[in-house]
Protein backbone atom coordinates (compact mmCIF):
# COMPACT_ATOMS: atom_id res chain seq x y z
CA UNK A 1 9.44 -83.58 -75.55
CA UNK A 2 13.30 -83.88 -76.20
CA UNK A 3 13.73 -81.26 -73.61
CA UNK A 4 12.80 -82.76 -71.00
CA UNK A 5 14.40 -86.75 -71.97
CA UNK A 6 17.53 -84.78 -71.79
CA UNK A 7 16.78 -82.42 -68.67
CA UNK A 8 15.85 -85.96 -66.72
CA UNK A 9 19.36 -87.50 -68.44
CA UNK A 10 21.44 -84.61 -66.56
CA UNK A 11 19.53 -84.83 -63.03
CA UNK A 12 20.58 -88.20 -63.22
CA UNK A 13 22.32 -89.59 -59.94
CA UNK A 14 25.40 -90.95 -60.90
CA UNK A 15 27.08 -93.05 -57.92
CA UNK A 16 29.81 -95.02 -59.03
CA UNK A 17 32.68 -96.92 -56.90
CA UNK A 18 36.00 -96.54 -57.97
CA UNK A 19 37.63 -100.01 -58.58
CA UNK A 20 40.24 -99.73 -56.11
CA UNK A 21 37.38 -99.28 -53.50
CA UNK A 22 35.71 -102.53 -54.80
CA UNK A 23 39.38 -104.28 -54.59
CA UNK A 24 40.40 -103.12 -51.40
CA UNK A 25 36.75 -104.81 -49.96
CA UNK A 26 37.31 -107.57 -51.38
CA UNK A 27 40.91 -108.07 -50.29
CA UNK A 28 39.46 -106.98 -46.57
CA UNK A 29 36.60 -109.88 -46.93
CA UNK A 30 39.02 -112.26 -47.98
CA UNK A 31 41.45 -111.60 -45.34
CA UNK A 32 38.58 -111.64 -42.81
CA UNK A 33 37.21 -115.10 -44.04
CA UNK A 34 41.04 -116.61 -43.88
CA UNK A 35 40.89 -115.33 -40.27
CA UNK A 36 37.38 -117.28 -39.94
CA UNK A 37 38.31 -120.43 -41.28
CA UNK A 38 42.02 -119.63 -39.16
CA UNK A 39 39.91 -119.86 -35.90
CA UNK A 40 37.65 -122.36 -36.79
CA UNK A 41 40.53 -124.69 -37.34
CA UNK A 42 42.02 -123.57 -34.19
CA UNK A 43 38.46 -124.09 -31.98
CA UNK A 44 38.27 -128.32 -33.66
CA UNK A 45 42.15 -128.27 -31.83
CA UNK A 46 41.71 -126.72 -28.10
CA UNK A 47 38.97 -124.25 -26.84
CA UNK A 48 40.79 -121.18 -26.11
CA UNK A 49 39.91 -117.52 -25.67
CA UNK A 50 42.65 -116.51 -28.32
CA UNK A 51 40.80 -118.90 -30.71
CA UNK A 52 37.53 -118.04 -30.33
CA UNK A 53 38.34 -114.35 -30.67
CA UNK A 54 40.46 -115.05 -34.21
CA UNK A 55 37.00 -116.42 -34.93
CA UNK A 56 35.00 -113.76 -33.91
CA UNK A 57 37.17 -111.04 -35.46
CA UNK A 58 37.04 -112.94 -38.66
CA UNK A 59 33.63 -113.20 -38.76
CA UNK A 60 32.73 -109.87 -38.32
CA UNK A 61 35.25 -108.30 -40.50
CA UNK A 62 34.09 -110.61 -43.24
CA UNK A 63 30.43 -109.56 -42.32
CA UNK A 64 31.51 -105.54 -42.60
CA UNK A 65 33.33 -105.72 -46.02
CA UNK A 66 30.54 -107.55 -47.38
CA UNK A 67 28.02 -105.64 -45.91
CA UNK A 68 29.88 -102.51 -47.86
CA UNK A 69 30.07 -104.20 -50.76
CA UNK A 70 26.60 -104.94 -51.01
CA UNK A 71 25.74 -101.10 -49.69
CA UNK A 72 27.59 -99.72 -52.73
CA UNK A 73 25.75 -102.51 -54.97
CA UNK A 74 22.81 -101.30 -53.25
CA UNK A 75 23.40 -97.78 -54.60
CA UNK A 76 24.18 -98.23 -57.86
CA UNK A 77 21.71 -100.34 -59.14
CA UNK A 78 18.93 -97.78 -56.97
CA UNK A 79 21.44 -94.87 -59.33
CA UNK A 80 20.65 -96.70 -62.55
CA UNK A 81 17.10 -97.22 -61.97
CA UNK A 82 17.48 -100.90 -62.31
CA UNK A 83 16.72 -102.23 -58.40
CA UNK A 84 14.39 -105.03 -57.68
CA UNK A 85 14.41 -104.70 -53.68
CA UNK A 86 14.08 -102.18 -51.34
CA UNK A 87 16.17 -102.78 -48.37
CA UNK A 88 15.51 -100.46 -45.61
CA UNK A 89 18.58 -100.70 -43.73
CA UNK A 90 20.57 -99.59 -46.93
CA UNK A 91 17.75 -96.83 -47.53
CA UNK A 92 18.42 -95.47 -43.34
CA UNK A 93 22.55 -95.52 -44.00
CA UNK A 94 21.49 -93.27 -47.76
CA UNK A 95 19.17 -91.42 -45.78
CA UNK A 96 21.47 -90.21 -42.94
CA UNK A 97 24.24 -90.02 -45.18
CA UNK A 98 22.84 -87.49 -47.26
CA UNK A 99 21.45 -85.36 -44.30
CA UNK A 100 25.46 -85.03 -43.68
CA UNK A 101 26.17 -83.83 -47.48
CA UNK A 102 23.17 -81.23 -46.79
CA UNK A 103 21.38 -82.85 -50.11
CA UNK A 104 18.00 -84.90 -50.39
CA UNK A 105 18.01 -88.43 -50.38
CA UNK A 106 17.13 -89.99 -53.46
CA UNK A 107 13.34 -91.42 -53.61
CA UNK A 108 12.33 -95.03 -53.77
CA UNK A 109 13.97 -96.61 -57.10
CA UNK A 110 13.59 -93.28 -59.44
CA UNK A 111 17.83 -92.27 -59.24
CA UNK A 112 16.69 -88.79 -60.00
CA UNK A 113 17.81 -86.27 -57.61
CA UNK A 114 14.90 -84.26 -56.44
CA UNK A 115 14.76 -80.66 -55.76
């Protein structure tokens, strides 16, 4: 019965993002949402097409770093067995992803690597 607690223990998905990763993100998000706020200051002023596009840029920059973010949340909590929702955007990106690497995608909220 030991045997196979620590057989399941080393097929264990481990997915972890490196802390630089995580900082650079965050910088990008932050950057992106002073760009936001930038060109919504700039739109109360004078409607211009340099204006709205700060606004536009910052919006979806912040939108992409936080959408990352939240991916590699996404993946660690499914890695740890601990996730509470399935997401099935975040479940296409894994799934596509891991065509790339050659390896199976990892099923619904197990974090065991099948094979």
């Amino acid at each position: 019965m030991e045997s196979i607690k620590e057989c399941k223990s080393l097929t264990r998905v481990e997915y972890k993002v490196k802390f630089g990763y995580k900082l650079a993100t965050f910088a990008g998000a932050v950057l992106g949402l002073s760009w936001f706020f930038e060109g919504w200051r700039a739109m109360q002023e004078s409607f211009t097409l340099e204006h709205l596009g700060i606004l536009l840029f910052g919006t979806l920059v912040t939108v992409f770093f936080v959408g990352v973010h939240a991916y590699w949340i996404y993946l660690e909590e499914k890695a740890k067995g601990t996730l509470k929702k399935h997401i099935g955007l975040f479940e296409k990106i894994r799934a596509f992803s891991s065509e790339d690497e050659g390896e199976e995608a990892v099923g619904k909220g197990e974090g065991v690597k099948r094979g």
